[in-house]
C-alpha atoms as a PDB file:
ATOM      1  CA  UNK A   1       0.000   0.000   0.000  1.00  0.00           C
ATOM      2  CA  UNK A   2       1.620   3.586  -0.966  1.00  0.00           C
ATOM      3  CA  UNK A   3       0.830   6.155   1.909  1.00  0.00           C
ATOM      4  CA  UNK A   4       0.344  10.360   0.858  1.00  0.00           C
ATOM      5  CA  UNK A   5       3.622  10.726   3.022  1.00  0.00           C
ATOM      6  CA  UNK A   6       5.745   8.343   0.390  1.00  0.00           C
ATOM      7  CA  UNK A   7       4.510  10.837  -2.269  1.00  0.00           C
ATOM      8  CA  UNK A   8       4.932  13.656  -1.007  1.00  0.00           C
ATOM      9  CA  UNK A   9       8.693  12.667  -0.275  1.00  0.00           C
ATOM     10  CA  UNK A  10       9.516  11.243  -3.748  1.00  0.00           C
ATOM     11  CA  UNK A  11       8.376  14.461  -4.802  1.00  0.00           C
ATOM     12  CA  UNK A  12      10.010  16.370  -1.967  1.00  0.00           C
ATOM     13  CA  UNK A  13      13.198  14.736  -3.499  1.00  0.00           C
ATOM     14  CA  UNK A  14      12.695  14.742  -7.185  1.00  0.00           C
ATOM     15  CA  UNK A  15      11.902  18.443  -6.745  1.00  0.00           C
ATOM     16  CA  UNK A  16       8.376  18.530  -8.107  1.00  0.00           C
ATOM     17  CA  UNK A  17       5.734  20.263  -6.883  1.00  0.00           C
ATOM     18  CA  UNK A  18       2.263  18.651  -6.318  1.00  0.00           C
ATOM     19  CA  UNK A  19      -1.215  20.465  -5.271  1.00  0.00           C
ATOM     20  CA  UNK A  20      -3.234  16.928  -5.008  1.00  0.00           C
ATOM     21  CA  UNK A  21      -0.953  13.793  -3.876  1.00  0.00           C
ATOM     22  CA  UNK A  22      -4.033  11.569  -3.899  1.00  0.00           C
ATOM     23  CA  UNK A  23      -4.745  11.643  -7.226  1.00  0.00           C
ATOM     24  CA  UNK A  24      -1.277   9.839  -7.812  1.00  0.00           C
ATOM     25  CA  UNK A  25      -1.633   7.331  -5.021  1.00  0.00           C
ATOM     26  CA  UNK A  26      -3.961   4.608  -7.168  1.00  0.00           C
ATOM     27  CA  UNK A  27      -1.321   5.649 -10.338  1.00  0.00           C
ATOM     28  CA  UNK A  28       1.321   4.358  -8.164  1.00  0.00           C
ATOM     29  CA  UNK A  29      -0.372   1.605  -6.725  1.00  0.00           C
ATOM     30  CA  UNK A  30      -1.185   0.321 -10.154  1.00  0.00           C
ATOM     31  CA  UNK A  31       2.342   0.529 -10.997  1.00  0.00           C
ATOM     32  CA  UNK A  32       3.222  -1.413  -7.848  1.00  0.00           C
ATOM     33  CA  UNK A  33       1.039  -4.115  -9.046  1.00  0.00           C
ATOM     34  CA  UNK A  34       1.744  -4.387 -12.311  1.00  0.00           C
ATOM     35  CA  UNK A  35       5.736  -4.989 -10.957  1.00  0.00           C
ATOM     36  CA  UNK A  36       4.779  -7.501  -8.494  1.00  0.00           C
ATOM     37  CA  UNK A  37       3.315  -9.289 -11.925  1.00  0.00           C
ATOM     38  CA  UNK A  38       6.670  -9.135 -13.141  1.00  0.00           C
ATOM     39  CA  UNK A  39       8.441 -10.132 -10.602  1.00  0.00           C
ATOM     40  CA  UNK A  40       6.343 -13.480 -10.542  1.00  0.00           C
ATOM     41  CA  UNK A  41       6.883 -13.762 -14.174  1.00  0.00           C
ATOM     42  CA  UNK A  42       9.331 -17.226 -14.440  1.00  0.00           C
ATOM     43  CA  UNK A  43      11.773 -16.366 -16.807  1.00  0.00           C
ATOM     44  CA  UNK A  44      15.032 -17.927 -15.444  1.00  0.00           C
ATOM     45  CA  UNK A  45      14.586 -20.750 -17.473  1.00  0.00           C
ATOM     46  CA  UNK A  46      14.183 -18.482 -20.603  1.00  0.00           C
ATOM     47  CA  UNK A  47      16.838 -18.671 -22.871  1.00  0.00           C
ATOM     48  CA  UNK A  48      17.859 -15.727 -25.165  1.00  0.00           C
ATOM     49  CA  UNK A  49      18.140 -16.260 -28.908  1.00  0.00           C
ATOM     50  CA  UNK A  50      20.554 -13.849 -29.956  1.00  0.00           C
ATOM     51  CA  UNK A  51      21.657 -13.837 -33.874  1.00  0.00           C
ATOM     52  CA  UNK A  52      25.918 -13.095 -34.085  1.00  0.00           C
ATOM     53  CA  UNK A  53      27.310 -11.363 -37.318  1.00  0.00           C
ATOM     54  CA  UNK A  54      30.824 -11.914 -37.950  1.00  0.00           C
ATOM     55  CA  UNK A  55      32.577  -8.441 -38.621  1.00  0.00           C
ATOM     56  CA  UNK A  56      33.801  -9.145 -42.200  1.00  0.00           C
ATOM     57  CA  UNK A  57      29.169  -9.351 -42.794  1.00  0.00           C
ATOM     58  CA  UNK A  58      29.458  -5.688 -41.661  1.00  0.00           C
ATOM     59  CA  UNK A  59      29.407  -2.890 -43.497  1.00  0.00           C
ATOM     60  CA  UNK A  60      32.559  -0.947 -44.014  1.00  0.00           C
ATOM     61  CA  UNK A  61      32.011   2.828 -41.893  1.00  0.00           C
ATOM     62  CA  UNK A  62      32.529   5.760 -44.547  1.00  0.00           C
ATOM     63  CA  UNK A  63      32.786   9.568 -43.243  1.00  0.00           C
ATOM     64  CA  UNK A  64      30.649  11.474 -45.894  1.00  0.00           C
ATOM     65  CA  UNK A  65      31.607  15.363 -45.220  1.00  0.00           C
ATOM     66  CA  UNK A  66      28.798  17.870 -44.780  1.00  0.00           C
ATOM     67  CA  UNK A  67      29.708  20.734 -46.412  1.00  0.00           C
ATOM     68  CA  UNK A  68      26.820  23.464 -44.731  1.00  0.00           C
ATOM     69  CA  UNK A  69      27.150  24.017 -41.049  1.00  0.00           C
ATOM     70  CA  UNK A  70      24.594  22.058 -39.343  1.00  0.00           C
ATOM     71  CA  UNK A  71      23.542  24.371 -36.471  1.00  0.00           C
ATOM     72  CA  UNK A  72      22.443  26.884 -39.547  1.00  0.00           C
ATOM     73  CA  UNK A  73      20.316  24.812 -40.680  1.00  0.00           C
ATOM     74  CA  UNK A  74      18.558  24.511 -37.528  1.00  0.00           C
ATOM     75  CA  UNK A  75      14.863  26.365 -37.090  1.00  0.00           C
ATOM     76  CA  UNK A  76      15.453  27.660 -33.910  1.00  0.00           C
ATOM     77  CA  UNK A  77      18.793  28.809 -33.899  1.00  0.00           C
ATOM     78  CA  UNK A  78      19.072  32.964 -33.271  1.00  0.00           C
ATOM     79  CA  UNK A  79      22.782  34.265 -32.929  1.00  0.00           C
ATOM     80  CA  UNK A  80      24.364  31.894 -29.868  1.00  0.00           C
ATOM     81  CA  UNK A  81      21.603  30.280 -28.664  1.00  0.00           C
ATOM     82  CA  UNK A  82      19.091  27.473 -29.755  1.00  0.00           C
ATOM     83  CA  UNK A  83      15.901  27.150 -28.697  1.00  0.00           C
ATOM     84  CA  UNK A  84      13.926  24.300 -27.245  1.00  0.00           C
ATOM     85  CA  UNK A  85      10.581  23.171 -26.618  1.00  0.00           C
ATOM     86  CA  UNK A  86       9.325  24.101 -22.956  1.00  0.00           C
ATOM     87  CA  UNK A  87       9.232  21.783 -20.803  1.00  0.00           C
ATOM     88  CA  UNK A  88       6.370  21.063 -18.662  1.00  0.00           C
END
């Protein structure tokens, strides 16, 4: 069971501020549950098919030059600075 306190100390910690911590305690819980389903999961016995490719099946790396400078050729670029998308 996930208490309001644990909430309001992960966010405490991770720095995020939070008007309703109850809305996020049946998130969490879910998440909680879905991980316990996981961790019940038997896969120790699974065994991993993994495909190798010799090197010489590789292709050979080639260095193509660019001949415009990349950071013009950006939208959002405006004299030293580029800008992002906000962040919520």
């Amino acid at each position: 069971m996930i208490l309001k306190e644990k909430i309001e100390e992960v966010a405490k910690l991770m720095r995020i501020e939070l008007d309703d911590h109850v809305v996020y305690l049946d998130r969490v819980q879910k998440m909680i549950e879905y991980f316990d389903i996981l961790d019940e999961a038997d896969v120790e016995s699974e065994k991993l098919s993994v495909q190798e490719l010799p090197i010489k099946n590789l292709r050979e790396d080639k260095h193509i030059p660019y001949e415009e400078r990349i950071i013009d050729t950006l939208k959002n670029y405006k004299g030293n600075y580029i800008r992002a998308p906000k962040m919520i």
